[in-house]
N, C-alpha and C. Protein backbone atom coordinates (compact mmCIF):
# COMPACT_ATOMS: atom_id res chain seq x y z
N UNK A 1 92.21 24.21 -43.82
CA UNK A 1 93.46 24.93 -43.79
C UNK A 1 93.84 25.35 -42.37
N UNK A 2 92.76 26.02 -41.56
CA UNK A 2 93.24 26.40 -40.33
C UNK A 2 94.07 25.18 -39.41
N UNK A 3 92.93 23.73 -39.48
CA UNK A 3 92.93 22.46 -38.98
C UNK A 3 94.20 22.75 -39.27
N UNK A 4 95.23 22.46 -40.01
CA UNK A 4 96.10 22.02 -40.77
C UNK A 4 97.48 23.09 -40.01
N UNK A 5 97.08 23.97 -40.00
CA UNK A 5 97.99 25.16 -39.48
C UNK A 5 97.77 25.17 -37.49
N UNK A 6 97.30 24.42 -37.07
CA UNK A 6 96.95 24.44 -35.50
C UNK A 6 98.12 22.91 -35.20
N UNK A 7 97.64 22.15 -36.62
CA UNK A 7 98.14 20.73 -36.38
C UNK A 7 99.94 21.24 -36.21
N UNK A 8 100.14 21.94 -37.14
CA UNK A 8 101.73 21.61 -37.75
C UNK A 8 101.64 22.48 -36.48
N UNK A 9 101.77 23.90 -36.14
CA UNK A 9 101.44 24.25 -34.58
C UNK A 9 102.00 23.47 -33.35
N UNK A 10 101.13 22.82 -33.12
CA UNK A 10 101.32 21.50 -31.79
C UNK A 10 102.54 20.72 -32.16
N UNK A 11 102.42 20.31 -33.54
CA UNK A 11 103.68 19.54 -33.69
C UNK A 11 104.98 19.97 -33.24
N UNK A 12 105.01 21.59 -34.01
CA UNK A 12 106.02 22.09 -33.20
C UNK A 12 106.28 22.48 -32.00
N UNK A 13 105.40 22.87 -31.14
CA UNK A 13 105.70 22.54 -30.10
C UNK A 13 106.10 21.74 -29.22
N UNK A 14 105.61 20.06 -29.59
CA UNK A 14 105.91 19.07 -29.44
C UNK A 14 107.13 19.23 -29.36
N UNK A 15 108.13 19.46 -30.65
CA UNK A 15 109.09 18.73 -31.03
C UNK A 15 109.92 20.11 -30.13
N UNK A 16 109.53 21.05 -29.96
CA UNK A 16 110.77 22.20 -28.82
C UNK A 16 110.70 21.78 -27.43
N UNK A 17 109.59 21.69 -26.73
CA UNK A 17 109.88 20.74 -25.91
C UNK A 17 110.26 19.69 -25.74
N UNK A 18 110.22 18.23 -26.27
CA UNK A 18 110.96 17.38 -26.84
C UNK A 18 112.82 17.71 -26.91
N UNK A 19 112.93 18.61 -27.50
CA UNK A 19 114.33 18.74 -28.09
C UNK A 19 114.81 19.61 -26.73
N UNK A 20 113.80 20.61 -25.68
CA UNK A 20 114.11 20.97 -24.89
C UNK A 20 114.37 20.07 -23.43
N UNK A 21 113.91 19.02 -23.29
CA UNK A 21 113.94 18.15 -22.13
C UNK A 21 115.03 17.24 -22.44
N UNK A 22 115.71 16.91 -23.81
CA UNK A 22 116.94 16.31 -24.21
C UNK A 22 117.62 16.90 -23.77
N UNK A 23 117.94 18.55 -24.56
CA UNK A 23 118.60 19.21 -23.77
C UNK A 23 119.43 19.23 -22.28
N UNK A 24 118.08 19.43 -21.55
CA UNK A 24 117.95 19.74 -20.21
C UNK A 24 118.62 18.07 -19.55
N UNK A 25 118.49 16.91 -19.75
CA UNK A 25 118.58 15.51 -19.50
C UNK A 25 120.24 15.61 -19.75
N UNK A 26 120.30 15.99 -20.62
CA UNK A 26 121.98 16.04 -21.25
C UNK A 26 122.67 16.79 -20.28
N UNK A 27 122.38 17.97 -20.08
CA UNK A 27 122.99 18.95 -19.33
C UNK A 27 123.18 18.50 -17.98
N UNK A 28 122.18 17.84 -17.22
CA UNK A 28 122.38 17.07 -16.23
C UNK A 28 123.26 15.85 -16.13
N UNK A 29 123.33 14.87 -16.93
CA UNK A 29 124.43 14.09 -17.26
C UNK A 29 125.77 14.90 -16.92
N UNK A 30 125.74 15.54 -17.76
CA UNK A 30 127.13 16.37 -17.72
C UNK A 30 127.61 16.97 -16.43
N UNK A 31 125.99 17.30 -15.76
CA UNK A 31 126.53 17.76 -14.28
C UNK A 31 127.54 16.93 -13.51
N UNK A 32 126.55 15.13 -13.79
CA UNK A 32 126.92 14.20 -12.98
C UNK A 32 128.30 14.02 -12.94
N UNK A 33 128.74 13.94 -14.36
CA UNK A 33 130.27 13.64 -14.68
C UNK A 33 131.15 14.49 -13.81
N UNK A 34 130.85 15.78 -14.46
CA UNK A 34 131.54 17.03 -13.33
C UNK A 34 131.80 16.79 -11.66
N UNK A 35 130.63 16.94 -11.57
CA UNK A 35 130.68 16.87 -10.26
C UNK A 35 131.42 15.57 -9.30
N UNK A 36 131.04 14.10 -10.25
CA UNK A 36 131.48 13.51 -9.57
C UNK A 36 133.58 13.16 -10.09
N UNK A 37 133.84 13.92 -10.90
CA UNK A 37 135.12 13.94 -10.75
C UNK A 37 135.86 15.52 -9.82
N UNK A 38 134.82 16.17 -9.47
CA UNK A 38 135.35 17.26 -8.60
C UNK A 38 134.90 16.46 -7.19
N UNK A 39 134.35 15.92 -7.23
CA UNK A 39 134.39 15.42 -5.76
C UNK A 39 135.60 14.37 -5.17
N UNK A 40 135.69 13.32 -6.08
CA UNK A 40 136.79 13.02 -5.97
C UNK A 40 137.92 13.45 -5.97
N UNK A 41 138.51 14.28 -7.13
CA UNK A 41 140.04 14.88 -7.34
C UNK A 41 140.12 16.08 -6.17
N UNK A 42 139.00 17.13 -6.11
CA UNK A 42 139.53 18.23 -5.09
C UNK A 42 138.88 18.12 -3.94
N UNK A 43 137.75 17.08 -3.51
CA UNK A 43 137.14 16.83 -2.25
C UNK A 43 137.82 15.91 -2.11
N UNK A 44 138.56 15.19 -2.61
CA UNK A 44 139.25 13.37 -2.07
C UNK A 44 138.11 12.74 -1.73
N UNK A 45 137.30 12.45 -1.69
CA UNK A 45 136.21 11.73 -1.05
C UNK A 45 136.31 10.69 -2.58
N UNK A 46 135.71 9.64 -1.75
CA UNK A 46 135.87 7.85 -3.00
C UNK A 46 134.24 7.35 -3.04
N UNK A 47 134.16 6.91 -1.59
CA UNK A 47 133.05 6.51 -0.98
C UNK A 47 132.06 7.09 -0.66
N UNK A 48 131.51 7.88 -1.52
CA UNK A 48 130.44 8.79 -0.83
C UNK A 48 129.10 9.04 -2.03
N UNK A 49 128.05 9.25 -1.15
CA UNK A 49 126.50 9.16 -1.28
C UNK A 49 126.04 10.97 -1.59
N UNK A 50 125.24 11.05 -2.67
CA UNK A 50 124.82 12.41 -3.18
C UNK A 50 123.44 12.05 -2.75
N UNK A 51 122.64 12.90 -2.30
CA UNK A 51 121.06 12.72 -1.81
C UNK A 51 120.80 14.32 -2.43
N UNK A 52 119.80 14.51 -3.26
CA UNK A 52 118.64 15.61 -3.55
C UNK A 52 117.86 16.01 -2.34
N UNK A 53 118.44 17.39 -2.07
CA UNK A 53 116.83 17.80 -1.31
C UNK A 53 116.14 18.93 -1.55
N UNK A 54 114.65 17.74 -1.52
CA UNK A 54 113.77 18.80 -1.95
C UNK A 54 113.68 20.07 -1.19
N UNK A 55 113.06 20.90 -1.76
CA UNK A 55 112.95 22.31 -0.46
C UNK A 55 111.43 22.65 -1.63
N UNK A 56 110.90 23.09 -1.09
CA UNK A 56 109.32 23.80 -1.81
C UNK A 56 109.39 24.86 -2.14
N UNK A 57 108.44 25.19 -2.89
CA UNK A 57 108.65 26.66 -3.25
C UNK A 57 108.23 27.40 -1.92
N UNK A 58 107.35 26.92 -1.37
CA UNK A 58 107.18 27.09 0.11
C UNK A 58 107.79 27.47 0.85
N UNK A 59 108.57 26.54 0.97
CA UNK A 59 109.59 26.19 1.86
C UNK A 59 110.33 27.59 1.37
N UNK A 60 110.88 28.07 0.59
CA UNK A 60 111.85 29.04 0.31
C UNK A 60 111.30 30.32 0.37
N UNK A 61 109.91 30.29 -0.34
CA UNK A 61 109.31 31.36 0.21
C UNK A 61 109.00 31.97 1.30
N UNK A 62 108.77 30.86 2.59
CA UNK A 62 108.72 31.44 3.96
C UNK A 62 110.33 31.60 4.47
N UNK A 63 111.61 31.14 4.22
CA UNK A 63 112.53 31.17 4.78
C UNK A 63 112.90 32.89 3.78
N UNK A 64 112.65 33.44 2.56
CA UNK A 64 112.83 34.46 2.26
C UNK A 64 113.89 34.10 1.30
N UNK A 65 114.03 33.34 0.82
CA UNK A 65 115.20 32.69 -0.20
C UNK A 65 114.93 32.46 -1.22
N UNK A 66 115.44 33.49 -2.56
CA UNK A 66 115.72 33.35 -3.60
C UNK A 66 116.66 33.07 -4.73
N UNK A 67 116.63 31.35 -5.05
CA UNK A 67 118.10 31.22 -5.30
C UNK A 67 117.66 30.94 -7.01
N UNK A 68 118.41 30.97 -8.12
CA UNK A 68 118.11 31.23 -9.14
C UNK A 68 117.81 29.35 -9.69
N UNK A 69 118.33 28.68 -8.67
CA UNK A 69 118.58 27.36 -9.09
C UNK A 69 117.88 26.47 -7.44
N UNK A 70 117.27 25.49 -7.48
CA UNK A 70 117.00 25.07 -6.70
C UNK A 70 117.60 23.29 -6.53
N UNK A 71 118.70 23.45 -6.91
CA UNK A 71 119.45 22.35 -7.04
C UNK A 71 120.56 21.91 -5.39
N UNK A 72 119.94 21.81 -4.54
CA UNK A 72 120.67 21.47 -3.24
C UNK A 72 121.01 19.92 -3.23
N UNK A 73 121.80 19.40 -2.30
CA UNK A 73 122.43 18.33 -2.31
C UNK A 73 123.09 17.85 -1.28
N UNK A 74 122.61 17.02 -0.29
CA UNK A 74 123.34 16.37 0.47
C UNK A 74 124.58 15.08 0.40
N UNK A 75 125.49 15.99 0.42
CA UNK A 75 126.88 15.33 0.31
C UNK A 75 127.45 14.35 1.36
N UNK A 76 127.58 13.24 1.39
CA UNK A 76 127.92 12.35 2.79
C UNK A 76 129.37 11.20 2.11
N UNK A 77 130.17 11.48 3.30
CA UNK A 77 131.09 9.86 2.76
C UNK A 77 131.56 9.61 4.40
N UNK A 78 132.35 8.58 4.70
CA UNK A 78 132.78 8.02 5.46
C UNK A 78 132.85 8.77 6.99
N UNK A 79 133.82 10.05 6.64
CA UNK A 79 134.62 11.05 7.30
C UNK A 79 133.89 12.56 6.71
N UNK A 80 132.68 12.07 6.10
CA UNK A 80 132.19 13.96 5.73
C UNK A 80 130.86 13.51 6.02
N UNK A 81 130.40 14.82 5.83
CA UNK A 81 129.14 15.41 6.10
C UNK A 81 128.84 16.89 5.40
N UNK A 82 128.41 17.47 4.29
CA UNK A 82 127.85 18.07 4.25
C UNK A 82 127.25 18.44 2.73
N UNK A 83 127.21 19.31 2.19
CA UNK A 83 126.04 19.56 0.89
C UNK A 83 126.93 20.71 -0.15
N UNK A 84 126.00 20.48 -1.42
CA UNK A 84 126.60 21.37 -2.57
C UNK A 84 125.15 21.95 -3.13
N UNK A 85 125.49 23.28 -3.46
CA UNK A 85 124.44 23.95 -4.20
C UNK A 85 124.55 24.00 -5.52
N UNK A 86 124.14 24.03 -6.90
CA UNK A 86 124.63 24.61 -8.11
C UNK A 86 123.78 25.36 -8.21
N UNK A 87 124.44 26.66 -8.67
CA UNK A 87 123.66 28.26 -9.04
C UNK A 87 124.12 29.02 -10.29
N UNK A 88 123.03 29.79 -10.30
CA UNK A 88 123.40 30.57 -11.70
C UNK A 88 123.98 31.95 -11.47
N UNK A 89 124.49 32.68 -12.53
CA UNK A 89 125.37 34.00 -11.79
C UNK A 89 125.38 34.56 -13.35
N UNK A 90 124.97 35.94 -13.68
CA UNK A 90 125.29 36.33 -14.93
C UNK A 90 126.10 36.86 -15.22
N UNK A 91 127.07 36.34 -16.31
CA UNK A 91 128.09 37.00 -17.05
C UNK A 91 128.06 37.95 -17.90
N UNK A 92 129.34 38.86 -18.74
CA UNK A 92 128.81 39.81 -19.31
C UNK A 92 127.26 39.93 -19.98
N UNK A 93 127.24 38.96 -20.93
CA UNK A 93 125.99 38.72 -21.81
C UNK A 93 124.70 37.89 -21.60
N UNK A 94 125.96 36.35 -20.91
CA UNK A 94 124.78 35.19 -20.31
C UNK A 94 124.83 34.72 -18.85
N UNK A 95 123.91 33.85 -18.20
CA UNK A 95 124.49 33.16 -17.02
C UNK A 95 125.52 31.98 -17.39
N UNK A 96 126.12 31.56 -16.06
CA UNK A 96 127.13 30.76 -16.32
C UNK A 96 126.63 29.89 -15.02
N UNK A 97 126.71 28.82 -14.63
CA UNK A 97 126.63 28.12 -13.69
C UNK A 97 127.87 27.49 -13.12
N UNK A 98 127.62 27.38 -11.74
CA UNK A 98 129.00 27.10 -11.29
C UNK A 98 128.27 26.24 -9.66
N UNK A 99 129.36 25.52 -9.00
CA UNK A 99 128.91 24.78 -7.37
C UNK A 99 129.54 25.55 -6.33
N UNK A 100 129.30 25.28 -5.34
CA UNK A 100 129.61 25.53 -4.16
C UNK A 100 129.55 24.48 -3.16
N UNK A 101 130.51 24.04 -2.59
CA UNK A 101 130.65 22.67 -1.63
C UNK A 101 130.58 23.45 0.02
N UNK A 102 129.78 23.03 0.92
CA UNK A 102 129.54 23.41 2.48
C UNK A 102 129.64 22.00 3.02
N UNK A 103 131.12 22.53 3.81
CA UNK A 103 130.54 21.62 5.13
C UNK A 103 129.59 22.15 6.28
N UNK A 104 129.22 21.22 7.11
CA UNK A 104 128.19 20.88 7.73
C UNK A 104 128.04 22.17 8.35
N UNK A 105 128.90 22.93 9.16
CA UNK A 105 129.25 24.30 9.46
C UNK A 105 128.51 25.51 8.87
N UNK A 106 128.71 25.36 7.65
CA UNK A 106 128.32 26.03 6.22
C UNK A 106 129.39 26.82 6.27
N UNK A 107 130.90 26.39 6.52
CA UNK A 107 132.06 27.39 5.29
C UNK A 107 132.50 26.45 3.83
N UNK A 108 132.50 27.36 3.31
CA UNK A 108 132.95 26.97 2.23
C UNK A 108 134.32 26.04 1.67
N UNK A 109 133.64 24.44 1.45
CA UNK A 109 134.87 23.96 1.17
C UNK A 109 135.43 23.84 -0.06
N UNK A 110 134.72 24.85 -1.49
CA UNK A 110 135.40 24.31 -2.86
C UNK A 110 134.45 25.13 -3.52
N UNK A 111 134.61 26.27 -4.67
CA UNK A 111 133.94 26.93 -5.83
C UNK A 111 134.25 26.34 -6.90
N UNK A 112 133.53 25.71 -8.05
CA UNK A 112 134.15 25.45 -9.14
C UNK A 112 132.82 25.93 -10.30
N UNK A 113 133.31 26.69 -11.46
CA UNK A 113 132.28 27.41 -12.56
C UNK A 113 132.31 25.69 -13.06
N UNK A 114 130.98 25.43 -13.68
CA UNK A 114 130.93 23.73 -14.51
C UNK A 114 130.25 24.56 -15.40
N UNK A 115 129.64 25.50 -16.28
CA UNK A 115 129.47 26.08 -17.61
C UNK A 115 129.63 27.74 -17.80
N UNK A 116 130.57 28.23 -18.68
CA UNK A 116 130.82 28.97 -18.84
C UNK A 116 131.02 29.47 -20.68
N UNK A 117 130.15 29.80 -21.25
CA UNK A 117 130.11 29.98 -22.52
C UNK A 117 130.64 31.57 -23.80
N UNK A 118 130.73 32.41 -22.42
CA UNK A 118 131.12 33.43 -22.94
C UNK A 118 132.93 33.28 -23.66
N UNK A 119 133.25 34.37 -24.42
CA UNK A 119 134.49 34.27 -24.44
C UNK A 119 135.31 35.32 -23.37
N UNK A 120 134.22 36.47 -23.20
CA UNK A 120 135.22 37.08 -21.65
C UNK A 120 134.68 36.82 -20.61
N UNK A 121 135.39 36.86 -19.73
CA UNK A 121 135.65 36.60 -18.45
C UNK A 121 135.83 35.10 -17.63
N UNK A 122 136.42 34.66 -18.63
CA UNK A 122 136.55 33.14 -18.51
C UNK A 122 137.58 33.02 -17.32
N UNK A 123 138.77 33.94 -17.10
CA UNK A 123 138.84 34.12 -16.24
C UNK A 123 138.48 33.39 -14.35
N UNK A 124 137.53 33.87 -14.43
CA UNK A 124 136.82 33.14 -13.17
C UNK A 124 136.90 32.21 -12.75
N UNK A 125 136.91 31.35 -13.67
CA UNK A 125 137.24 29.47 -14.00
C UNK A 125 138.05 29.14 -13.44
N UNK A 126 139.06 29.92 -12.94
CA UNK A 126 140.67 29.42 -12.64
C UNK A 126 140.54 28.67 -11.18
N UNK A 127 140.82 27.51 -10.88
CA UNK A 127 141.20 27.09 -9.57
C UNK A 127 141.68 27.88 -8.75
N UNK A 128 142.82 28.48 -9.20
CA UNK A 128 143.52 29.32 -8.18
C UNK A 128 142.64 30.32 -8.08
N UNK A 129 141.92 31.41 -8.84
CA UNK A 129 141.00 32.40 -8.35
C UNK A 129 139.90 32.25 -7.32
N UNK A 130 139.30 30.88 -7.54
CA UNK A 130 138.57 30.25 -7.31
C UNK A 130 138.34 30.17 -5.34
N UNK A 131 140.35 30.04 -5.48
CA UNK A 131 140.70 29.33 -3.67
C UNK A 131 140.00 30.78 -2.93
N UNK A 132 140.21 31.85 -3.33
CA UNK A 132 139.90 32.97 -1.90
C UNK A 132 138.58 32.57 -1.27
N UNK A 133 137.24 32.04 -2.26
CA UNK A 133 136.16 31.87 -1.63
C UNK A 133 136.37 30.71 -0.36
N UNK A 134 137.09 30.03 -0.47
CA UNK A 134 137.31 28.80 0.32
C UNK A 134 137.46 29.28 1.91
N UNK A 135 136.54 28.60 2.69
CA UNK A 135 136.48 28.96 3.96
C UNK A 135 135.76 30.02 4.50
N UNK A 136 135.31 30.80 3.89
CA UNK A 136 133.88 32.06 3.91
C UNK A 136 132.77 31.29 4.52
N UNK A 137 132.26 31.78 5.18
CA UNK A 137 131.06 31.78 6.07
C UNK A 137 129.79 32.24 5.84
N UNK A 138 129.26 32.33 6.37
CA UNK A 138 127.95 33.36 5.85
C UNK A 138 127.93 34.88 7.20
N UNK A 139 128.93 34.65 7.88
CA UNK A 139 129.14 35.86 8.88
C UNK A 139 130.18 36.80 7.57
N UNK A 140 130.88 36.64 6.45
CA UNK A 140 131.52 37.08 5.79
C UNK A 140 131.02 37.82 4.66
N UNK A 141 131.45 39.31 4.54
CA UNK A 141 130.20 40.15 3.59
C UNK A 141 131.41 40.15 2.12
N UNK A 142 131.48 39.37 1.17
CA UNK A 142 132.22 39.30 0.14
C UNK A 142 131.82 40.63 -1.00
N UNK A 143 133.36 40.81 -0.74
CA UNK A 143 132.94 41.95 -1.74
C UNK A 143 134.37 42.53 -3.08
N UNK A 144 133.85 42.07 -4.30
CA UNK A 144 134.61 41.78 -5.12
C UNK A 144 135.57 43.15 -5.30
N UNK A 145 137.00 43.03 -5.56
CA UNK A 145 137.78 43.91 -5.61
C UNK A 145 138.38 44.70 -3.83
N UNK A 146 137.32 44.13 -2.89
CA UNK A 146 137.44 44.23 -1.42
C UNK A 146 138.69 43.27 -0.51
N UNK A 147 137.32 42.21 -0.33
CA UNK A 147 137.72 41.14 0.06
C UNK A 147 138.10 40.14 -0.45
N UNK A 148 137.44 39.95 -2.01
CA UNK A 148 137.58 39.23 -3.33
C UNK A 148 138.51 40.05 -4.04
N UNK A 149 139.95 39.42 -4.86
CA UNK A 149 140.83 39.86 -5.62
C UNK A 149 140.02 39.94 -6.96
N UNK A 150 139.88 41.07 -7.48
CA UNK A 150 139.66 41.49 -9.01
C UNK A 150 140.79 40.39 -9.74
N UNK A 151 140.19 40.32 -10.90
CA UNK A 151 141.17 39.59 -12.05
C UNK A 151 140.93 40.21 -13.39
N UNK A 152 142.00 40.41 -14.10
CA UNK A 152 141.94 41.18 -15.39
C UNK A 152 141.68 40.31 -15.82
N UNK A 153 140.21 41.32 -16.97
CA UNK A 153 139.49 40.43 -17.75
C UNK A 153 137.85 40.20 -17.49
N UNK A 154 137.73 40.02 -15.96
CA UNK A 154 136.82 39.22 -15.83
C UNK A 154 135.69 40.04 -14.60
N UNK A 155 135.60 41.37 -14.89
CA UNK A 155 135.44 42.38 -13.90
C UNK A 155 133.77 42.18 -13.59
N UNK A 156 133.12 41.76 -14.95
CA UNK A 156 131.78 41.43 -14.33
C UNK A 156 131.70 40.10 -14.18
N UNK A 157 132.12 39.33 -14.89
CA UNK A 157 131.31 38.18 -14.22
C UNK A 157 132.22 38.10 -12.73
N UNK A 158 133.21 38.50 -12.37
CA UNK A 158 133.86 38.62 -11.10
C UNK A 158 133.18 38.92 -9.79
N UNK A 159 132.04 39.84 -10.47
CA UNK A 159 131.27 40.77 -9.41
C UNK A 159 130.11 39.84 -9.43
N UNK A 160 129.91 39.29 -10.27
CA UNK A 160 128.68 38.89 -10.63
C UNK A 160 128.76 37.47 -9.21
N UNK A 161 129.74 36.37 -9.96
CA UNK A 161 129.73 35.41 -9.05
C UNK A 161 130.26 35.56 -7.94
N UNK A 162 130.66 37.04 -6.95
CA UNK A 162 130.83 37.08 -6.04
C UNK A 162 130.02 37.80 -4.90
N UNK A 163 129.14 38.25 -5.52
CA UNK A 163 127.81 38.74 -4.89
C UNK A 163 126.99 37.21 -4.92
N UNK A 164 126.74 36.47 -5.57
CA UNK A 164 125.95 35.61 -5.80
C UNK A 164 126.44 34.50 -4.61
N UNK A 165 127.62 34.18 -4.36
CA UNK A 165 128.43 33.58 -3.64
C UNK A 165 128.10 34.25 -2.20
N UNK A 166 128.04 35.31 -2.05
CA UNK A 166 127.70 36.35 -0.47
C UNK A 166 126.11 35.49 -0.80
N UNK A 167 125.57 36.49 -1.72
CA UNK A 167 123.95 35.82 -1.12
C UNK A 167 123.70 34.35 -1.17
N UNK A 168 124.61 33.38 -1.38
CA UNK A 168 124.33 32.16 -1.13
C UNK A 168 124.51 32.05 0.34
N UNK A 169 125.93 32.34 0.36
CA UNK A 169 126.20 32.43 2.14
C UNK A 169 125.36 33.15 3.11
N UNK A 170 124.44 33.99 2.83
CA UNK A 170 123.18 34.33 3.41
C UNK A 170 122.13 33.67 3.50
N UNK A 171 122.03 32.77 2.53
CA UNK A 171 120.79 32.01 2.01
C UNK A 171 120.97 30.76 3.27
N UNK A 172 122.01 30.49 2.63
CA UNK A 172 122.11 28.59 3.62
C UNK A 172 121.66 28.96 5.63
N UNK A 173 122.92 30.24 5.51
CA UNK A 173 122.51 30.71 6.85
C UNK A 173 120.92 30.43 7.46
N UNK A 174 119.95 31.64 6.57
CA UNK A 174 118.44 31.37 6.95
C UNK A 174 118.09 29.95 6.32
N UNK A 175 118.10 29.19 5.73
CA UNK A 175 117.93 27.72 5.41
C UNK A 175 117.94 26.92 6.87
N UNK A 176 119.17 27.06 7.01
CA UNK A 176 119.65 26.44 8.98
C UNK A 176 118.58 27.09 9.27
N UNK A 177 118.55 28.21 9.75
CA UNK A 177 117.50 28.63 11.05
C UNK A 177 116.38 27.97 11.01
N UNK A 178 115.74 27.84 9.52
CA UNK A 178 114.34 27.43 9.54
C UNK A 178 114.73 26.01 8.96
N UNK A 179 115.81 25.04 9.82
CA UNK A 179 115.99 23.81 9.91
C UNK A 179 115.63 23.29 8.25
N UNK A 180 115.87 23.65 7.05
CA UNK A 180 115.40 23.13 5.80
C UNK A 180 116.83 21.94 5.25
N UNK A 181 118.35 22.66 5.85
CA UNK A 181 119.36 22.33 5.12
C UNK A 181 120.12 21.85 6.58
C-alpha cells in the first residue's frame, strides 16, 4: 500500500512538472511572437539578430543586481545596436511582465507590458502611457505621479512598473561598469 501511494506520488509529480515546462515552453513562444512583432512595428527594424546573454548568478551577485527575471538580450540590425530586458513588476494581486528596449547608450527606446492578467490596472498597457518612459536614462530618478503621469485606475501597478523601470535603469547602469551588458 505505501509502495503504491509513493508510486502514484512521483507520478504526480512527474506529470506537474511536465505540464509545468509546457507551460513555461508556451509562454516563451508567445514571447517570441510578441516581441518579434514589437520589434518590427514600433522598433522598424526588419533585419535584425536577437542573441541571449548569459549573465551568472555570479555575475549579478558581484555587480549587486537583483532583477526578478534574468532574461537579457542583445538586440542588433543593420543601423542598431542595442538590447531588451523582460521583467516582472507586481500588480494589484499578481506580477505582470512587460520589456524594455536600450540603446547602446542605455536610454530607453520602447516599454511595452506582453502579460497582464489582472482586470485593474490594465491601464498601464496603453502605448501612449507607455511613451513618458521613452528616453530615461539611468541618471533619471522616476517617480510615479512625479515625473511619471498617474493614470486613473491603475495607481499600483503604475507605481509598481515604475519603480521597477528606475531600478532597471540602475541595474543596466552597474551592468556597464562591471562590463557584463
Amino acid at each position: 500500500m505505501v509502495l503504491k501511494q509513493r508510486l502514484n506520488q512521483t507520478i504526480l509529480i512527474l506529470l506537474i512538472n511536465v505540464l509545468g515546462l509546457q507551460a513555461f515552453a508556451s509562454e516563451s513562444a508567445g514571447f517570441s511572437q510578441k516581441l518579434d512583432k514589437i520589434i518590427k512595428k514600433d522598433l522598424l527594424l526588419q533585419d535584425f539578430k536577437i542573441v541571449p546573454l548569459t549573465i551568472s548568478d555570479e555575475q549579478f551577485k558581484k555587480a549587486g543586481v537583483n532583477l526578478k527575471s534574468d532574461q537579457i538580450f542583445k538586440l542588433t540590425a543593420e543601423d542598431f545596436d542595442g538590447f531588451y530586458i523582460i521583467e516582472k513588476a507586481m500588480g494589484r494581486f499578481h506580477d505582470f511582465t512587460y520589456v524594455v528596449f536600450f540603446e547602446k547608450g542605455l536610454e530607453v527606446l520602447l516599454v511595452r507590458v506582453l502579460v497582464y492578467e489582472e482586470e485593474h490596472g490594465v491601464e498601464i498597457t496603453q502605448k501612449k502611457w507607455l511613451q513618458q518612459f521613452i528616453g530615461k536614462t539611468p541618471t533619471d530618478h522616476l517617480i510615479f505621479k512625479k515625473n511619471i503621469d498617474a493614470i486613473s485606475g491603475a495607481t499600483i501597478s503604475g507605481t509598481s512598473i515604475t519603480e521597477s523601470i528606475d531600478r532597471l535603469l540602475r541595474y543596466v547602469s552597474i551592468l556597464r561598469e562591471h562590463l557584463i551588458i
